[in-house]
N, C-alpha and C. Protein backbone atom coordinates (compact mmCIF):
# COMPACT_ATOMS: atom_id res chain seq x y z
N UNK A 1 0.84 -1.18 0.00
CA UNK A 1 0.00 0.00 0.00
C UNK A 1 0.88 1.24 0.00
N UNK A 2 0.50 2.33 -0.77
CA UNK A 2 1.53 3.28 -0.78
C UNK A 2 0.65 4.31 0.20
N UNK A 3 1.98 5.04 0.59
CA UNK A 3 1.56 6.05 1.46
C UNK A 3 0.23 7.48 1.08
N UNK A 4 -0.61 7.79 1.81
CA UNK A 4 -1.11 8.66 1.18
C UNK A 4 -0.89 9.91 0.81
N UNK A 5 -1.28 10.59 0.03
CA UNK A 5 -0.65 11.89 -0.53
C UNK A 5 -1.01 12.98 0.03
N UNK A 6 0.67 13.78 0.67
CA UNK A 6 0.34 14.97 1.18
C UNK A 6 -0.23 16.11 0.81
N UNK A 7 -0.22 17.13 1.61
CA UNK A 7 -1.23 18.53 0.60
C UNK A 7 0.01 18.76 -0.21
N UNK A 8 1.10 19.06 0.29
CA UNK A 8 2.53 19.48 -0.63
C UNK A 8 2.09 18.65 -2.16
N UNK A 9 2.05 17.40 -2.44
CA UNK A 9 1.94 16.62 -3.31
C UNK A 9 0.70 16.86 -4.23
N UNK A 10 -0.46 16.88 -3.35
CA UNK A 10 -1.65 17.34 -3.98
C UNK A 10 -1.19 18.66 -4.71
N UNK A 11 -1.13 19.52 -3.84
CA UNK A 11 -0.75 21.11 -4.60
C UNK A 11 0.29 20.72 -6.22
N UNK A 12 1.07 20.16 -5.96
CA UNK A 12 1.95 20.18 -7.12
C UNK A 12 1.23 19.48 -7.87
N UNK A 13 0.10 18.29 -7.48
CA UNK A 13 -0.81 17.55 -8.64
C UNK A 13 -1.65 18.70 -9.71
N UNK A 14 -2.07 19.34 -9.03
CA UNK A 14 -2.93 20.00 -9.36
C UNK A 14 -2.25 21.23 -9.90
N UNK A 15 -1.13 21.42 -10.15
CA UNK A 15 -0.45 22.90 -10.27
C UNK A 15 0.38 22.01 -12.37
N UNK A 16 0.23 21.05 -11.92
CA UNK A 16 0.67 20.45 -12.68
C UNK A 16 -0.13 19.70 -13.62
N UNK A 17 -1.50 19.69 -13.53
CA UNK A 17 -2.24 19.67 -14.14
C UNK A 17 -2.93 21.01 -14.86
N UNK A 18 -2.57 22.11 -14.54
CA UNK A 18 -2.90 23.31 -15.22
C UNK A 18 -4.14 24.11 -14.22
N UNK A 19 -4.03 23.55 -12.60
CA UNK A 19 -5.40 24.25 -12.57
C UNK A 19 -4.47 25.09 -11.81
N UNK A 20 -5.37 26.32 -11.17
CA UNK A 20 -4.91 27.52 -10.45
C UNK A 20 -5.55 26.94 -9.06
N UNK A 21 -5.01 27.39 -8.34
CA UNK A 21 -5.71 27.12 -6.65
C UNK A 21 -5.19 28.56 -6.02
N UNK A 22 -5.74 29.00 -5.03
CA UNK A 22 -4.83 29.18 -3.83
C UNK A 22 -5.30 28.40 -2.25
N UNK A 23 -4.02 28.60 -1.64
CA UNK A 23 -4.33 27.75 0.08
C UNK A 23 -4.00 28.91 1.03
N UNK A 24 -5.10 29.00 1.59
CA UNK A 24 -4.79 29.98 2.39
C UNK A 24 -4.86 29.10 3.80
N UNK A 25 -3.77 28.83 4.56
CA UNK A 25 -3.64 28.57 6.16
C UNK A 25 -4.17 29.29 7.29
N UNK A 26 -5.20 28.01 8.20
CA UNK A 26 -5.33 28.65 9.23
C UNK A 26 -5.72 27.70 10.87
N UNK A 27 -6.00 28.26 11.43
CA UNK A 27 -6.30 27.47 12.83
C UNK A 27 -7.47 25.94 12.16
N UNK A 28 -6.45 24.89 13.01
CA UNK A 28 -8.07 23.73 12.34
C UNK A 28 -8.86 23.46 12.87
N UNK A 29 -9.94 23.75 11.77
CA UNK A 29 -10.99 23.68 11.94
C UNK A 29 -11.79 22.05 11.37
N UNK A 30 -12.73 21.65 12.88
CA UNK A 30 -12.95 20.18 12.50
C UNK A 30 -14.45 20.12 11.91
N UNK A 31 -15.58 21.16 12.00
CA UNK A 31 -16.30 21.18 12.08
C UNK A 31 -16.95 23.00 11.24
N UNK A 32 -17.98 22.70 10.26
CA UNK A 32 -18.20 23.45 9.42
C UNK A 32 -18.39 25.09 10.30
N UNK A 33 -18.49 25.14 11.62
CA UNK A 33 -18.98 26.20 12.61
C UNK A 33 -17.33 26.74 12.45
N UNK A 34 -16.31 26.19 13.05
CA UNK A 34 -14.87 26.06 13.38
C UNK A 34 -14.46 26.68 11.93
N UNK A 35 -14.98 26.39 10.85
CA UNK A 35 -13.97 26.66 9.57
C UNK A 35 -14.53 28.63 9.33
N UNK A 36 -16.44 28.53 9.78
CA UNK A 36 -16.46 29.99 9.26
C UNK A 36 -15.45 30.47 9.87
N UNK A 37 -15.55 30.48 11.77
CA UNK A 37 -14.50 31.24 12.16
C UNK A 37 -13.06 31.30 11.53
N UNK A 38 -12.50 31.04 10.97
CA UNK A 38 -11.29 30.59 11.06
C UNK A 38 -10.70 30.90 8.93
N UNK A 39 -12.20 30.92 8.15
CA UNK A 39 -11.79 31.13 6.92
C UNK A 39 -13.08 31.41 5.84
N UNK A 40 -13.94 32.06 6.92
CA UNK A 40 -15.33 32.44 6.54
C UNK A 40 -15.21 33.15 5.45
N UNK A 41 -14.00 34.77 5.74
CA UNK A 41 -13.48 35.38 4.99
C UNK A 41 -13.32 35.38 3.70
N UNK A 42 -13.09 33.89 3.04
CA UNK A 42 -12.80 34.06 1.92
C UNK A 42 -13.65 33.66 0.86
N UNK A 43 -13.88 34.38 -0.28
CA UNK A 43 -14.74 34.05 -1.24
C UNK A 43 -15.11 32.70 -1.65
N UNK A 44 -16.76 32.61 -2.16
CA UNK A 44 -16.95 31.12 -2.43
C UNK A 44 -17.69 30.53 -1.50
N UNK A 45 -18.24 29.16 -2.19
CA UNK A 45 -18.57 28.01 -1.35
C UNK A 45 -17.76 27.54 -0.11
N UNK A 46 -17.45 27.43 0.92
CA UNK A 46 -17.19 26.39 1.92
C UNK A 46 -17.97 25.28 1.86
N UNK A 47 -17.16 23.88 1.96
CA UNK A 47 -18.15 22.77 1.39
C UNK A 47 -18.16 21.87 3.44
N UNK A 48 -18.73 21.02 3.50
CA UNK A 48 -19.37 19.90 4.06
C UNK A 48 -18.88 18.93 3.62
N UNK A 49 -18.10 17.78 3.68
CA UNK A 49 -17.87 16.94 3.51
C UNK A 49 -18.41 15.34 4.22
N UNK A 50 -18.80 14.58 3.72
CA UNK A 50 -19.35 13.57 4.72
C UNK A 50 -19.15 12.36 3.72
N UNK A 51 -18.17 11.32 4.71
CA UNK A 51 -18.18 10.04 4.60
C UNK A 51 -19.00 9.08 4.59
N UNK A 52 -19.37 8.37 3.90
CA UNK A 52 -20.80 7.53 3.87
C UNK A 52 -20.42 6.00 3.66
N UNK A 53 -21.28 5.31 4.27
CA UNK A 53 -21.15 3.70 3.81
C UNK A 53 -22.96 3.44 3.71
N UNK A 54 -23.11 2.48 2.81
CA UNK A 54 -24.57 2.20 3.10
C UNK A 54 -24.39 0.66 3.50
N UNK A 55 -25.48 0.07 3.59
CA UNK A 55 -26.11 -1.34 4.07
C UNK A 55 -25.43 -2.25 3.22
N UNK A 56 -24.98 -2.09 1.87
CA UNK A 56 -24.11 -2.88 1.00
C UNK A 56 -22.56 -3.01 1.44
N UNK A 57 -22.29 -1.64 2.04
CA UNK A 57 -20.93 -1.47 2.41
C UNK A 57 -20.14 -0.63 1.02
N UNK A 58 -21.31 0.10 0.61
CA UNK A 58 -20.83 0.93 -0.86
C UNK A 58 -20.59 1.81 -0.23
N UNK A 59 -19.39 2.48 -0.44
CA UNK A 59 -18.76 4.15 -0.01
C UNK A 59 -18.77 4.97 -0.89
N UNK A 60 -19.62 6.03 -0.35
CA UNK A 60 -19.57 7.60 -1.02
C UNK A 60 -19.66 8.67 0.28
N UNK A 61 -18.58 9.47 -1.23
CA UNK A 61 -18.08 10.83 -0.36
C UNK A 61 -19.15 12.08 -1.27
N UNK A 62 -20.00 12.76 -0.44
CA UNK A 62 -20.80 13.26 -0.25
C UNK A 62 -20.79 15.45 -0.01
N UNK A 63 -20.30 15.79 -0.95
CA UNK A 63 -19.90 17.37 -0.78
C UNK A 63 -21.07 18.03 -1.02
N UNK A 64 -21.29 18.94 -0.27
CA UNK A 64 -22.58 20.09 -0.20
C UNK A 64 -21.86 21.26 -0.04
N UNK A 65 -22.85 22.10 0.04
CA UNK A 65 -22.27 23.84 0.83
C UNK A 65 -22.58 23.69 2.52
N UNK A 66 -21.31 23.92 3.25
CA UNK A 66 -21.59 23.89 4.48
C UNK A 66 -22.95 24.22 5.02
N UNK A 67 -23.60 25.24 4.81
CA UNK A 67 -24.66 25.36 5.24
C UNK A 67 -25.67 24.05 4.93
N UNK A 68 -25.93 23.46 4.19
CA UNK A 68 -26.91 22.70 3.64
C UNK A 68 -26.62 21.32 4.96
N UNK A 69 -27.66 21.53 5.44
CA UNK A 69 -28.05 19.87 6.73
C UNK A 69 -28.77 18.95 5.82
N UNK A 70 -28.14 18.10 6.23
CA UNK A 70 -28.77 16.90 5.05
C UNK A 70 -29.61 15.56 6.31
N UNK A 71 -30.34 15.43 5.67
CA UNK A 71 -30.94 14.22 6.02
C UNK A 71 -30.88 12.70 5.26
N UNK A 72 -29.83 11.91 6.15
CA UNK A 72 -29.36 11.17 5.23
C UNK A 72 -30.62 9.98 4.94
N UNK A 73 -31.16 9.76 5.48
CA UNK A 73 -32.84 9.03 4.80
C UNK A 73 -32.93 9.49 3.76
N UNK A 74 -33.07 10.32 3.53
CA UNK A 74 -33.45 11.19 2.10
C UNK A 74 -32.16 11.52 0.89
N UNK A 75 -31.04 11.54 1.44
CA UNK A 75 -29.81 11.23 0.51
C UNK A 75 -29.62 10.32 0.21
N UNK A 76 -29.99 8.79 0.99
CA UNK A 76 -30.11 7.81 0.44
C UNK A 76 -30.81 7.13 -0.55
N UNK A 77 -32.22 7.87 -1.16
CA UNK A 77 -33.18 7.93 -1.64
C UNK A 77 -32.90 8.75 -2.80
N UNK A 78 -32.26 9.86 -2.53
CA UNK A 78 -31.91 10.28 -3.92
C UNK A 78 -31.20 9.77 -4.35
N UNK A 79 -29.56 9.37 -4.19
CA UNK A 79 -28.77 8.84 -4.60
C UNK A 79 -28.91 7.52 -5.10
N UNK A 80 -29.64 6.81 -4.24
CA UNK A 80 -29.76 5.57 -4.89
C UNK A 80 -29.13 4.73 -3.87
N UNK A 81 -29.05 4.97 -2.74
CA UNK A 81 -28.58 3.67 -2.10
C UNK A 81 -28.71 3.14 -1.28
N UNK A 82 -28.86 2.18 -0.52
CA UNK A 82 -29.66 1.48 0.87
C UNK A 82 -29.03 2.80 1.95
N UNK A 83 -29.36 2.13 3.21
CA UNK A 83 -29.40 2.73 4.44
C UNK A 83 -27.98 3.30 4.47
N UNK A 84 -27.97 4.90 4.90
CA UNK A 84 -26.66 5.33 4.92
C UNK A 84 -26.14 5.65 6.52
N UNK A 85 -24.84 5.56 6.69
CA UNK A 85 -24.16 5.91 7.65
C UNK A 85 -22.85 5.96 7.53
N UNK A 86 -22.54 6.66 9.02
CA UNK A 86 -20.67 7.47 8.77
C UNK A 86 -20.03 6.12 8.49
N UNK A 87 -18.65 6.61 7.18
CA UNK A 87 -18.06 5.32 7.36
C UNK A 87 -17.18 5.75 9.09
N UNK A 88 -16.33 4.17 9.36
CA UNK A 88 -15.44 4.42 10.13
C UNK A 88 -14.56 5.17 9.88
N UNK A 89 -13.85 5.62 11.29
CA UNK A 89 -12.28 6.21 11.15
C UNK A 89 -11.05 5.10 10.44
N UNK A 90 -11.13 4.11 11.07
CA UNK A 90 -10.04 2.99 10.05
C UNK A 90 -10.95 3.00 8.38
N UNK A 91 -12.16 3.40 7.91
CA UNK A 91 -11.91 2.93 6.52
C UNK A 91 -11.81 4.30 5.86
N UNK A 92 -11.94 5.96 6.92
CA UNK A 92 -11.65 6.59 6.28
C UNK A 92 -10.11 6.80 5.97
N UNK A 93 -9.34 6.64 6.88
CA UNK A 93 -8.02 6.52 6.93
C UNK A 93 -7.33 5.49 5.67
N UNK A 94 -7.62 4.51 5.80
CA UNK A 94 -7.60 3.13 5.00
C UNK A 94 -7.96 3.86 3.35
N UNK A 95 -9.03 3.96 3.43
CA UNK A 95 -9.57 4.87 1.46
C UNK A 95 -8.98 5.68 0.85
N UNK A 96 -9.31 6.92 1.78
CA UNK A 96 -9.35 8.36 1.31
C UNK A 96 -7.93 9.11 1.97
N UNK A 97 -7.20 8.33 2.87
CA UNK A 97 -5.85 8.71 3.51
C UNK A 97 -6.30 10.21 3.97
N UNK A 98 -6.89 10.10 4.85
CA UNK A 98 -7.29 11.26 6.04
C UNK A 98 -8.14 10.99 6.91
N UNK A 99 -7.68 12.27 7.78
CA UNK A 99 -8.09 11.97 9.37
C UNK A 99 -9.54 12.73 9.07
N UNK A 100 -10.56 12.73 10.36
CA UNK A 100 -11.75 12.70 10.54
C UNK A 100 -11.51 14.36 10.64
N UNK A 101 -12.38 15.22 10.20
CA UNK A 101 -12.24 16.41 10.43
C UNK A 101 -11.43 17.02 9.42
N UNK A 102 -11.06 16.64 8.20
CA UNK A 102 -10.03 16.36 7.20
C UNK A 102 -10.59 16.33 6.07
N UNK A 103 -12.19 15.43 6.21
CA UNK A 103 -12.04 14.85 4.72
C UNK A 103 -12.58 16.14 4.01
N UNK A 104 -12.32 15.85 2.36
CA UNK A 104 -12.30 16.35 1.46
C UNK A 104 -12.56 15.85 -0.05
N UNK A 105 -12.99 17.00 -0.77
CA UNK A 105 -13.01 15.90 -2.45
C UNK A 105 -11.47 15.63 -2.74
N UNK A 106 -10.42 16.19 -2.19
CA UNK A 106 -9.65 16.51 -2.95
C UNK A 106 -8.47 15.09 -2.17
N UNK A 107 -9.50 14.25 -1.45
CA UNK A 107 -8.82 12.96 -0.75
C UNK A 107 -9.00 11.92 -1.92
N UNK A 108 -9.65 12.08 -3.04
CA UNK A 108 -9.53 11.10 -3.64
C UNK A 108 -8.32 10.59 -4.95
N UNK A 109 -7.56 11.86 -4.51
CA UNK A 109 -5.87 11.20 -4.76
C UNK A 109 -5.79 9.89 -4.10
N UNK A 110 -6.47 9.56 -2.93
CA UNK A 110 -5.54 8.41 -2.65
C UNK A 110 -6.47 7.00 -3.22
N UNK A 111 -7.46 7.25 -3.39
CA UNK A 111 -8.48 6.17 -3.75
C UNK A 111 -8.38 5.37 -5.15
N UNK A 112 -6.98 5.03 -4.61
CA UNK A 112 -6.25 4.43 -6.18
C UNK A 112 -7.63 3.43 -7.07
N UNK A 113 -8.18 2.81 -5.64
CA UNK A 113 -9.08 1.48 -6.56
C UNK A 113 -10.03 2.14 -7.13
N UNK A 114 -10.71 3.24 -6.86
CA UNK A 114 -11.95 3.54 -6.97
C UNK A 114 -12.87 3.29 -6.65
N UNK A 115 -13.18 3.42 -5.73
CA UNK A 115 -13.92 2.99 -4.68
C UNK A 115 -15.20 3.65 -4.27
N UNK A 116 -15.10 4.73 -4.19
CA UNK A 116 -15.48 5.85 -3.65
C UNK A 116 -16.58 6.43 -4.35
N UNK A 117 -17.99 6.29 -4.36
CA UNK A 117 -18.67 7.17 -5.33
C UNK A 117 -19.12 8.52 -4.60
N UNK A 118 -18.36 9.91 -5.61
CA UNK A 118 -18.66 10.95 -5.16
C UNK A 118 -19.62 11.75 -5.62
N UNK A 119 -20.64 12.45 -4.88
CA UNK A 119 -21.54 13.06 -5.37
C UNK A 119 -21.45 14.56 -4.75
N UNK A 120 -21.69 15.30 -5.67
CA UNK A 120 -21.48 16.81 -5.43
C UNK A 120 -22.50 17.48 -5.94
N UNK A 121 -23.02 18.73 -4.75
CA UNK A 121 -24.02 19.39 -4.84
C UNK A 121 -24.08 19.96 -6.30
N UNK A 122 -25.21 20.00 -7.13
CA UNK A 122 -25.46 20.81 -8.33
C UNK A 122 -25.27 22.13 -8.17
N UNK A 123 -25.97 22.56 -7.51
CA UNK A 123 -26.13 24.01 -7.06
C UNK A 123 -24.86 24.72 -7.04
N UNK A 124 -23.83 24.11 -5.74
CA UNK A 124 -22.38 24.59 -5.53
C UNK A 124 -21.81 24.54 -6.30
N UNK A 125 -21.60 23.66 -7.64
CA UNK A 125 -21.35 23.61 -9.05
C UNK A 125 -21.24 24.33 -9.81
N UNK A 126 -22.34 25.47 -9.47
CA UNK A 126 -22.79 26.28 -10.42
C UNK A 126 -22.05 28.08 -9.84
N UNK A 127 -21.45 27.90 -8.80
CA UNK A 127 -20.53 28.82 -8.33
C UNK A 127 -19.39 29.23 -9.06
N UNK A 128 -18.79 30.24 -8.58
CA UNK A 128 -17.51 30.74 -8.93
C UNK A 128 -15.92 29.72 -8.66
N UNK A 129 -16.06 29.51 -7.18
CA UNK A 129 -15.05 28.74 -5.98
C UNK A 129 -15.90 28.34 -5.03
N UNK A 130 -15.01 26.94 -4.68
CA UNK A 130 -15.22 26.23 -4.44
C UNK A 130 -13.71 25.73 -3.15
N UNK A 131 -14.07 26.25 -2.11
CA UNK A 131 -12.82 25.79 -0.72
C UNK A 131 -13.04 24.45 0.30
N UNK A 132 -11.78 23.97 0.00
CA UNK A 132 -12.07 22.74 0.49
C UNK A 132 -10.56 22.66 1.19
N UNK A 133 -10.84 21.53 2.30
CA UNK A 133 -9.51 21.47 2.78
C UNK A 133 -8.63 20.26 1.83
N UNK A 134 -7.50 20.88 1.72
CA UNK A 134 -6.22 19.92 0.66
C UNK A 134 -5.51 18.97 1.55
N UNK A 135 -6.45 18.42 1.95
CA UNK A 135 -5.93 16.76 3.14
C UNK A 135 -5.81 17.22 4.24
N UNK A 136 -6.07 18.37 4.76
CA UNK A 136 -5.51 18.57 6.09
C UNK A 136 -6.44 20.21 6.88
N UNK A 137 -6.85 19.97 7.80
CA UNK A 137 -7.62 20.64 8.46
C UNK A 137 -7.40 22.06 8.81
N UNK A 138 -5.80 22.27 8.69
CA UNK A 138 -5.28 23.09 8.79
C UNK A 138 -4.73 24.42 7.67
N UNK A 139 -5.56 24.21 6.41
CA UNK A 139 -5.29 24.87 5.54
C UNK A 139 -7.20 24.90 4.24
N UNK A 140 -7.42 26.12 3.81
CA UNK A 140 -8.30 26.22 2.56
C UNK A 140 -7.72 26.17 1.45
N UNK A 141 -8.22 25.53 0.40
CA UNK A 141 -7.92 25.93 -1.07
C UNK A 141 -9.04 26.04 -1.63
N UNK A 142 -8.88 26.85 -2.69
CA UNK A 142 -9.79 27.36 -3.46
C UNK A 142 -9.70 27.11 -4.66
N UNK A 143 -10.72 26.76 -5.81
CA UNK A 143 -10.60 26.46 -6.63
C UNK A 143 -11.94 26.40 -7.80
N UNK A 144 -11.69 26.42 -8.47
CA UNK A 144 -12.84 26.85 -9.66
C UNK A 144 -13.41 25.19 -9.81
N UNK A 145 -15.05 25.40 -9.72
CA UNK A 145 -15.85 23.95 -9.87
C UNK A 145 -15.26 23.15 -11.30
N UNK A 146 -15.25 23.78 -12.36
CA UNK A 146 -14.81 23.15 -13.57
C UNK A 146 -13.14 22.62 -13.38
N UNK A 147 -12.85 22.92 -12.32
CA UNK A 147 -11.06 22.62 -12.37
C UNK A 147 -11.12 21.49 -11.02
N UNK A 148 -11.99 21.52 -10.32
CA UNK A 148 -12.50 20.32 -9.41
C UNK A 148 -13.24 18.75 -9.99
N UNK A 149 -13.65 19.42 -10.95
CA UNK A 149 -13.97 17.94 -11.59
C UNK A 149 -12.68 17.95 -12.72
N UNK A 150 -12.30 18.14 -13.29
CA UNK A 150 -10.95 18.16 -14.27
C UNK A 150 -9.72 17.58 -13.19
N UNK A 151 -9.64 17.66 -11.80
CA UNK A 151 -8.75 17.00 -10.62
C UNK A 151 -9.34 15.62 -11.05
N UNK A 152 -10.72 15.56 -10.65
CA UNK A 152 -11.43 14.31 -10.44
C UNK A 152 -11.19 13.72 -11.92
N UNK A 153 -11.83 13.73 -13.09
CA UNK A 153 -11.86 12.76 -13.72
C UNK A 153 -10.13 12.35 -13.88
N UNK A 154 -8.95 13.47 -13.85
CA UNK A 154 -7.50 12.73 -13.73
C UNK A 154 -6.98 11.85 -12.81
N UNK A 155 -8.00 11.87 -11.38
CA UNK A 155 -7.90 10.74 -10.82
C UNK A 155 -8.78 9.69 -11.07
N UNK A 156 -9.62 9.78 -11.91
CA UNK A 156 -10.15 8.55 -12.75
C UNK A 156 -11.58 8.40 -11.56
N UNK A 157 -12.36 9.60 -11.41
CA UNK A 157 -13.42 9.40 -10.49
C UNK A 157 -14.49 10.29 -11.47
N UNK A 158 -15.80 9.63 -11.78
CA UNK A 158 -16.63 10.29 -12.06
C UNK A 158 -17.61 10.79 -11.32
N UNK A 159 -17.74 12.10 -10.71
CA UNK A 159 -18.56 12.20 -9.68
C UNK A 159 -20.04 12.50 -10.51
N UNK A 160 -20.94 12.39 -9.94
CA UNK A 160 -22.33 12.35 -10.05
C UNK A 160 -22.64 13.95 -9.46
N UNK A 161 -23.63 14.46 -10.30
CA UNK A 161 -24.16 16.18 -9.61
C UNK A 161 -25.50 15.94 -9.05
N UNK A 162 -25.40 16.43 -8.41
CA UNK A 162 -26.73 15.99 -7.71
C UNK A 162 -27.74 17.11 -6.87
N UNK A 163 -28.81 17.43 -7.24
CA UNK A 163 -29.55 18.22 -6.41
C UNK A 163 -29.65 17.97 -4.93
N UNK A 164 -28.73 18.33 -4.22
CA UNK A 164 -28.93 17.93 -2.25
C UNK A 164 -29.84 18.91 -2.04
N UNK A 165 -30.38 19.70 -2.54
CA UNK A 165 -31.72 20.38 -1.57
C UNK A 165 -32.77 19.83 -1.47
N UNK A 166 -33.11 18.72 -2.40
CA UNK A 166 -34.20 17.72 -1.95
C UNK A 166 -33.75 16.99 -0.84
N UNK A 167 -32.56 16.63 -0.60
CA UNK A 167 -32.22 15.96 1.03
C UNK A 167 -31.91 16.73 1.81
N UNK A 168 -32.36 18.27 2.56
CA UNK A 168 -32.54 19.12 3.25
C UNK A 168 -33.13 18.43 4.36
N UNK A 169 -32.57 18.88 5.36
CA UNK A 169 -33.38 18.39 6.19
C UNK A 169 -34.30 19.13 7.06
N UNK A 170 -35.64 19.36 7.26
CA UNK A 170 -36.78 19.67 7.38
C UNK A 170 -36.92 20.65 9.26
């Protein structure tokens, strides 16, 4: 198993693929409340990230706009997949090579097998930027939605767009 890929590494993936980013560093934040403080400031979406396993043991990684509370009954229903819940800390570690409070789209550098089905808000899509943490809790990057899926399909992931305001939760 190879080691997973640092933000240093990511950054040069992606710098090297032609997209533009910037990372702006700051206090980590584990929790979408923790990040306004800390990088509210900067233009764009702030996303939500959430690890998922369903009743099959199918994993998807799950991006919204922080604000958006999801009701996962109802994400399961849209998406298409039995009963959902958090994956573990060993299979997020194990997959996506990051810690809890960490994850990100931009973890699926490490998801060599493909594993992972990612689904990303339509809506946030349709934005300017798009900040997400680059493996590590302790830093934002920013980045244009069309240059977030152009990461993704070079890591060989087709994410799915998906309307999450029908899985709002009530």
């Amino acid at each position: 198993m190879t080691a997973p890929a640092t933000p240093a590494e990511l950054l040069n993936h992606l710098k090297a693929l032609g997209i533009a980013t910037t990372t702006t560093e700051h206090a980590a934040a584990f929790t979408v409340d923790e990040l306004e403080a800390v990088a509210g400031h900067l233009p764009g979406v702030h996303v939500k990230n959430l690890f998922l396993c369903d009743a099959k043991k199918k994993m998807w990684l799950v991006v919204a706009p922080g604000a958006r509370a999801l009701d996962l009954k109802k994400l399961a229903d849209i998406i298409g997949s039995a009963r959902l819940s958090f994956g573990s800390e060993e299979r997020l570690v194990r997959v996506l090579g990051v810690a809890p409070g960490s994850v990100t789209p931009f973890a699926i550098i490490n998801d060599k097998d493909n594993v992972v089905q990612v689904i990303l808000d339509a809506e946030m899509m349709q934005g300017d930027i798009i900040n997400a943490h680059p493996l590590v809790n302790t830093m934002s990057t920013s980045i244009a939605p069309q240059d977030l899926l152009k990461f993704m399909a070079h890591c060989g992931h087709s994410p799915r767009l998906v309307n999450l305001a029908a899985a709002a939760r009530a």
